[in-house]
C-alpha atoms as a PDB file:
ATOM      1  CA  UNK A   1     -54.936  14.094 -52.648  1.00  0.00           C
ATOM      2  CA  UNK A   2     -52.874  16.712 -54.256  1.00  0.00           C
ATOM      3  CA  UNK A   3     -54.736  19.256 -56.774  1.00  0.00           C
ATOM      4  CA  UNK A   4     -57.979  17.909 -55.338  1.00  0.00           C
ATOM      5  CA  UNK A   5     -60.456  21.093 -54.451  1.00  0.00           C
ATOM      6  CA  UNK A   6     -61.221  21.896 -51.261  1.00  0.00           C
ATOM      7  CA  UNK A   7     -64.927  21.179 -50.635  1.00  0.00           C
ATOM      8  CA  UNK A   8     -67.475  23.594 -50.347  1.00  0.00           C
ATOM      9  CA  UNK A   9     -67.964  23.157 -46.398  1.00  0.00           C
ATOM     10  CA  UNK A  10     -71.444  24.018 -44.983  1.00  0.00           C
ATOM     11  CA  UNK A  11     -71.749  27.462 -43.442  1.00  0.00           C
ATOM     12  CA  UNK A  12     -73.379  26.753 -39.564  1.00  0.00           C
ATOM     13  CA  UNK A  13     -76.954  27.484 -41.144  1.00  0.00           C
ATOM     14  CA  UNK A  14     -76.791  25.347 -43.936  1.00  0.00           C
ATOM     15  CA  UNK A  15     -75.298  22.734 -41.242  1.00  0.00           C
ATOM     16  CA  UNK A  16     -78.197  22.845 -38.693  1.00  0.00           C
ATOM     17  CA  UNK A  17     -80.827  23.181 -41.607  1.00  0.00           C
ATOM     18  CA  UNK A  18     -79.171  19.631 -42.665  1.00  0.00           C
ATOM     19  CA  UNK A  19     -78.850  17.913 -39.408  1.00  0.00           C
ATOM     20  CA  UNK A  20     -82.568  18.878 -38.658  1.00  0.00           C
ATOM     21  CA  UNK A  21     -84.044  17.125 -41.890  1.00  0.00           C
ATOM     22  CA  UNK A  22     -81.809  14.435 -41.867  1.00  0.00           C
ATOM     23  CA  UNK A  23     -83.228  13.917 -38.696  1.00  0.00           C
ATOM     24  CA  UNK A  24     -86.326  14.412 -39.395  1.00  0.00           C
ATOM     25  CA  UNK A  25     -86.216  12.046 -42.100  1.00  0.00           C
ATOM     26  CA  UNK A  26     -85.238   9.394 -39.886  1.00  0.00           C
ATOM     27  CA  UNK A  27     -87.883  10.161 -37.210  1.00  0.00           C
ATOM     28  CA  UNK A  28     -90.362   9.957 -39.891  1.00  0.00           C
ATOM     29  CA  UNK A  29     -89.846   7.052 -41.461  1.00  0.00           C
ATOM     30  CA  UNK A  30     -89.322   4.971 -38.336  1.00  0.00           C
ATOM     31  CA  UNK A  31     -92.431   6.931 -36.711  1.00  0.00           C
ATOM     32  CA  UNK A  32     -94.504   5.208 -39.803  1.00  0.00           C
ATOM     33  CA  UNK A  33     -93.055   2.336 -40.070  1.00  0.00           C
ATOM     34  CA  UNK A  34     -93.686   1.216 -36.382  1.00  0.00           C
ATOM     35  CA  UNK A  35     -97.494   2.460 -36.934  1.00  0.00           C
ATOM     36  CA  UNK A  36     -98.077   0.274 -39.828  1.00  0.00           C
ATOM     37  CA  UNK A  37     -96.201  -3.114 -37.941  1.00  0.00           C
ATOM     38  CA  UNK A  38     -98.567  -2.334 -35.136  1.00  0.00           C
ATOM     39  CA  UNK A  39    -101.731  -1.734 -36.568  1.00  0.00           C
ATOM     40  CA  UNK A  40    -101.264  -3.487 -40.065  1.00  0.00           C
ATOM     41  CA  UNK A  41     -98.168  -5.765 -39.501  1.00  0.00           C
ATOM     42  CA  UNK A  42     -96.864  -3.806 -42.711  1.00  0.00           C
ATOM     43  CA  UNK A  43     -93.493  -2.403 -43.116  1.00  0.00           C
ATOM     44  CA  UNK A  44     -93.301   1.251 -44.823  1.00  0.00           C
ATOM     45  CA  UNK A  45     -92.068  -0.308 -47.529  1.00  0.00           C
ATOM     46  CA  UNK A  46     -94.583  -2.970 -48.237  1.00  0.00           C
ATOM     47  CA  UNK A  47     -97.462  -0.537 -47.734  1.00  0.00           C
ATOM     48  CA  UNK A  48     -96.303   1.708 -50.008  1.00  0.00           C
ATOM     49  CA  UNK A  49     -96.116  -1.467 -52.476  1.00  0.00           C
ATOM     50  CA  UNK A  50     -99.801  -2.238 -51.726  1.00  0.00           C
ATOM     51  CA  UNK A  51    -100.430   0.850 -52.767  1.00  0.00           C
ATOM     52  CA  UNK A  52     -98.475   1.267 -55.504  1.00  0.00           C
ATOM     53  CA  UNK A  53    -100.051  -1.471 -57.127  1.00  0.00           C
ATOM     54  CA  UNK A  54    -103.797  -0.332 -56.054  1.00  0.00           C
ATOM     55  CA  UNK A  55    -103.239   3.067 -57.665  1.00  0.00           C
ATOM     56  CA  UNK A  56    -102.335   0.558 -61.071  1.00  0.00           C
ATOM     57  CA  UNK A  57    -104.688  -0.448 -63.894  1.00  0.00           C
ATOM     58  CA  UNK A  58    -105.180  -3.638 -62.993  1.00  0.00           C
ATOM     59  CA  UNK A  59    -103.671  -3.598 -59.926  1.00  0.00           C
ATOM     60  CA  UNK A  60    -100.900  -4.700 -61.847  1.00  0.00           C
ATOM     61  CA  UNK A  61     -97.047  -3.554 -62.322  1.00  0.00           C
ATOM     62  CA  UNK A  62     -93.757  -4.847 -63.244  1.00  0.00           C
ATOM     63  CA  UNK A  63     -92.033  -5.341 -60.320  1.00  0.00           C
ATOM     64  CA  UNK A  64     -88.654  -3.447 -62.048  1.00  0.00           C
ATOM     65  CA  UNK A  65     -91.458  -0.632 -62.615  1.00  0.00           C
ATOM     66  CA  UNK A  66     -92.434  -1.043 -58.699  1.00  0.00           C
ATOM     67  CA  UNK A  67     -88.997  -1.073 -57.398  1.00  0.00           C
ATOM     68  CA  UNK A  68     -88.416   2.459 -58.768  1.00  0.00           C
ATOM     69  CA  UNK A  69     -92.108   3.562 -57.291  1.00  0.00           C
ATOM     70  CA  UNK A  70     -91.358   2.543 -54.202  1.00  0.00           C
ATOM     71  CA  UNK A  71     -86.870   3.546 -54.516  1.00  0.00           C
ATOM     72  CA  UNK A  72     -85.464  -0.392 -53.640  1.00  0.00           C
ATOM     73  CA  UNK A  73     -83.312  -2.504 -55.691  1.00  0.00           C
ATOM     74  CA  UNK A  74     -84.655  -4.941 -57.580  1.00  0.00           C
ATOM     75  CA  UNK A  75     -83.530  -8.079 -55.800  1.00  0.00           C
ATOM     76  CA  UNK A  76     -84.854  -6.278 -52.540  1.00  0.00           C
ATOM     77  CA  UNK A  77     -88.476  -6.012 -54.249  1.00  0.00           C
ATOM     78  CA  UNK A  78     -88.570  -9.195 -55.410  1.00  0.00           C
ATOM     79  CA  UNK A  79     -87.908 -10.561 -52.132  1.00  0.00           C
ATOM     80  CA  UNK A  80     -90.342  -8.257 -50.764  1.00  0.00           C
ATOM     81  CA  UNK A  81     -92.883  -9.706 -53.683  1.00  0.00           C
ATOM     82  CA  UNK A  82     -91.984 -12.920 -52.482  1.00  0.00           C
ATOM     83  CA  UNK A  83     -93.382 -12.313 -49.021  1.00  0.00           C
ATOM     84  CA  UNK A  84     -96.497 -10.470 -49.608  1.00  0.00           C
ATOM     85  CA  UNK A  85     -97.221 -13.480 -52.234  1.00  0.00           C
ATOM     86  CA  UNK A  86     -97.073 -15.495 -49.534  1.00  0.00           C
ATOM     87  CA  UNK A  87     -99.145 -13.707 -47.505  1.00  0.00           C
ATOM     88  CA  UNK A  88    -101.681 -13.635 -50.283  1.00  0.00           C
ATOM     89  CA  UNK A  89    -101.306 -10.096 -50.865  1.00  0.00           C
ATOM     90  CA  UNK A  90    -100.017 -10.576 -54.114  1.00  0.00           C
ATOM     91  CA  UNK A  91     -98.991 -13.128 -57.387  1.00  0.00           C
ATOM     92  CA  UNK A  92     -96.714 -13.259 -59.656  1.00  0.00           C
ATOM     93  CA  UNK A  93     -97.282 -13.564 -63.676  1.00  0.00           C
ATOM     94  CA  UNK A  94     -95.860 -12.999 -66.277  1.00  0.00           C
ATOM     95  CA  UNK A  95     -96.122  -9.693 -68.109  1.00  0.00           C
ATOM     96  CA  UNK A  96     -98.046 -11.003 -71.054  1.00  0.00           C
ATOM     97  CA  UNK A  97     -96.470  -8.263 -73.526  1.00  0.00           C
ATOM     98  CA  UNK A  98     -93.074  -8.943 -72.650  1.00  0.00           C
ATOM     99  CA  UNK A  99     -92.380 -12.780 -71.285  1.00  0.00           C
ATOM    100  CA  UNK A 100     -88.920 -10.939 -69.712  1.00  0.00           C
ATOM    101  CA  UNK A 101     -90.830  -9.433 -67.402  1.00  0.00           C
ATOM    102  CA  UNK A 102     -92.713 -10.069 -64.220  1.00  0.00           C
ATOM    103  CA  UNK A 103     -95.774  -8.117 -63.283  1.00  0.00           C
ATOM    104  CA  UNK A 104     -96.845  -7.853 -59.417  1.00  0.00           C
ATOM    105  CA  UNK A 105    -100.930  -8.439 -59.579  1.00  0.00           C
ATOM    106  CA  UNK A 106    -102.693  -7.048 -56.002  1.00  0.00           C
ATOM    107  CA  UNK A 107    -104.837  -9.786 -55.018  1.00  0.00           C
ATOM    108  CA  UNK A 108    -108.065  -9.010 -53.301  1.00  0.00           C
ATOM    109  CA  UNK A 109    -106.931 -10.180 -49.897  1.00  0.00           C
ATOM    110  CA  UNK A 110    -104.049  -7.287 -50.267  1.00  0.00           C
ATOM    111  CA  UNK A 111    -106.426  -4.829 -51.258  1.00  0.00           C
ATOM    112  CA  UNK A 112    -108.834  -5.492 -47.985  1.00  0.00           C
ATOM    113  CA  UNK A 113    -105.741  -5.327 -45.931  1.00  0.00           C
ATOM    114  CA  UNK A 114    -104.465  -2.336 -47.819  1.00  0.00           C
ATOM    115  CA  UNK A 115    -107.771  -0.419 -47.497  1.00  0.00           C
ATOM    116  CA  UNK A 116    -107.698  -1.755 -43.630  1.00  0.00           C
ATOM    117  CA  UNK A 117    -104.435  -0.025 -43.147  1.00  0.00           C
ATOM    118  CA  UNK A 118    -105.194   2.907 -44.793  1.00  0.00           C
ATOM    119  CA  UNK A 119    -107.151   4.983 -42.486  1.00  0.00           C
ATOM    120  CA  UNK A 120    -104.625   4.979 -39.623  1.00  0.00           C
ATOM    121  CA  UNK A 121    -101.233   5.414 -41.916  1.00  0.00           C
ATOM    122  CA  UNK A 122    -103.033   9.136 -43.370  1.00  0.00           C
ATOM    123  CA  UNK A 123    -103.996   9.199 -39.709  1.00  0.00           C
ATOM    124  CA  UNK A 124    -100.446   9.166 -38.539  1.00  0.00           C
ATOM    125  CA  UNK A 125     -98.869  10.982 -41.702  1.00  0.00           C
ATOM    126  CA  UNK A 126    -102.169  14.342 -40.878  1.00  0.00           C
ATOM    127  CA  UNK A 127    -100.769  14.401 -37.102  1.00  0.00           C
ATOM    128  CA  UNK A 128     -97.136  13.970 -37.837  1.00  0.00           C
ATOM    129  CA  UNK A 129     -96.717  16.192 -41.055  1.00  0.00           C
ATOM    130  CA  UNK A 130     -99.557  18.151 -42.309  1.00  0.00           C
ATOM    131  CA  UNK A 131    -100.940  19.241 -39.348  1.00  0.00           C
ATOM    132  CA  UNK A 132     -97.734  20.485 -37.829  1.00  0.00           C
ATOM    133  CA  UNK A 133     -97.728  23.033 -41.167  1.00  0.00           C
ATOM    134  CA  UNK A 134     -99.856  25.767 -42.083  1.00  0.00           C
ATOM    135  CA  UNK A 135    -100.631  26.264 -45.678  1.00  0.00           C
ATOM    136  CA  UNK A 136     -97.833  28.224 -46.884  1.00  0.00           C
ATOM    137  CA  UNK A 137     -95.213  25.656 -44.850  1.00  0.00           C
ATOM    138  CA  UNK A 138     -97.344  22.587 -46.802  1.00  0.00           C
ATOM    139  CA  UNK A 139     -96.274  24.460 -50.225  1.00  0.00           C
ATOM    140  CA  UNK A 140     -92.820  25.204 -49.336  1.00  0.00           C
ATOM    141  CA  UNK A 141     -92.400  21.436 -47.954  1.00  0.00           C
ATOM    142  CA  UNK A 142     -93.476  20.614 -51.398  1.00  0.00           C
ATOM    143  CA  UNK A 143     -91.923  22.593 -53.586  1.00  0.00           C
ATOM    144  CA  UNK A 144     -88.464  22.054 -51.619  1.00  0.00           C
ATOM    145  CA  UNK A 145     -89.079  18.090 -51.700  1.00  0.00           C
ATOM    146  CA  UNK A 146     -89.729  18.661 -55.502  1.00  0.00           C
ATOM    147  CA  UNK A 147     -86.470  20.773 -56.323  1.00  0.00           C
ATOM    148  CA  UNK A 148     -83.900  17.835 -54.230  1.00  0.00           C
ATOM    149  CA  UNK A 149     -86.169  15.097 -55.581  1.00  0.00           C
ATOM    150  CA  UNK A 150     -85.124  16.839 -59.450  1.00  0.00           C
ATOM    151  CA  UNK A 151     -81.642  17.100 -58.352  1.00  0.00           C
ATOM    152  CA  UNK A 152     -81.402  13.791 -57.475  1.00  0.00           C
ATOM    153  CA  UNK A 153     -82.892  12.288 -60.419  1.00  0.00           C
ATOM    154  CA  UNK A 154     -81.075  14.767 -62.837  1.00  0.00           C
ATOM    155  CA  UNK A 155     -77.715  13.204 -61.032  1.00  0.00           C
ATOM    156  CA  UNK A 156     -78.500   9.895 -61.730  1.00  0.00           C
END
């Protein structure tokens, strides 16, 4: 379009340094997710909702408040919800302060399965991640994931 600005194109180093964590991204999450189907029959997603809600007082959240934990839309968590309630991993109530909410409640059969799953998902993420880094590469991972993680949320 006319008057538009010409983007800021990446130099070559700021290209490769993209491609290799967008890859790596990728890798990562598909690396985990087919760990937990195999040894768990858990997607990424729905461990990470386990244990979302385990880390809760309660073991309860709103499942608005656990769609942000775990980054899905809402209508994608509450189908998710849906599935682990049928699974017995979870209920539904609702949020006693607030009837226009609905809180996610762990159950104790998704807590056993959770804590069953647990030892080979930090398994995987030790030899895939924080193994491959020495000390100083563990803080710089973190830091860097920090700084994008406040860009993003400052842009939306």
């Amino acid at each position: 379009m006319p008057g538009t600005p010409e983007p800021r194109w990446l130099t070559p180093e700021e290209l490769a340094a993209w491609r290799s964590f967008s890859l790596m991204m990728s890798m990562l999450t598909t690396a985990l997710d087919s760990q937990l189907q195999r040894d768990s029959q858990l997607s990424y997603v729905e461990y990470y909702t386990l244990a979302g809600l385990s880390e809760s007082p309660e073991w309860t959240m709103r499942i608005s408040e656990l769609a942000v934990f775990v980054n899905a839309e809402l209508s994608r968590m509450s189908h998710l919800i849906k599935r682990l309630e049928g699974r017995g991993f979870v209920r539904r109530e609702a949020d006693p302060t607030d009837g226009r909410y609905t809180n996610a409640i762990l159950t104790e059969d998704g807590h056993e399965h959770l804590v069953r799953a647990a030892p080979g998902h930090v398994s995987a993420v030790r030899r895939l991640v924080i193994d491959a880094l020495d000390p100083a590469a563990l803080r710089a991972l973190r830091s860097t994931s920090d700084a994008v993680i406040g860009r993003m949320m400052t842009d939306q």
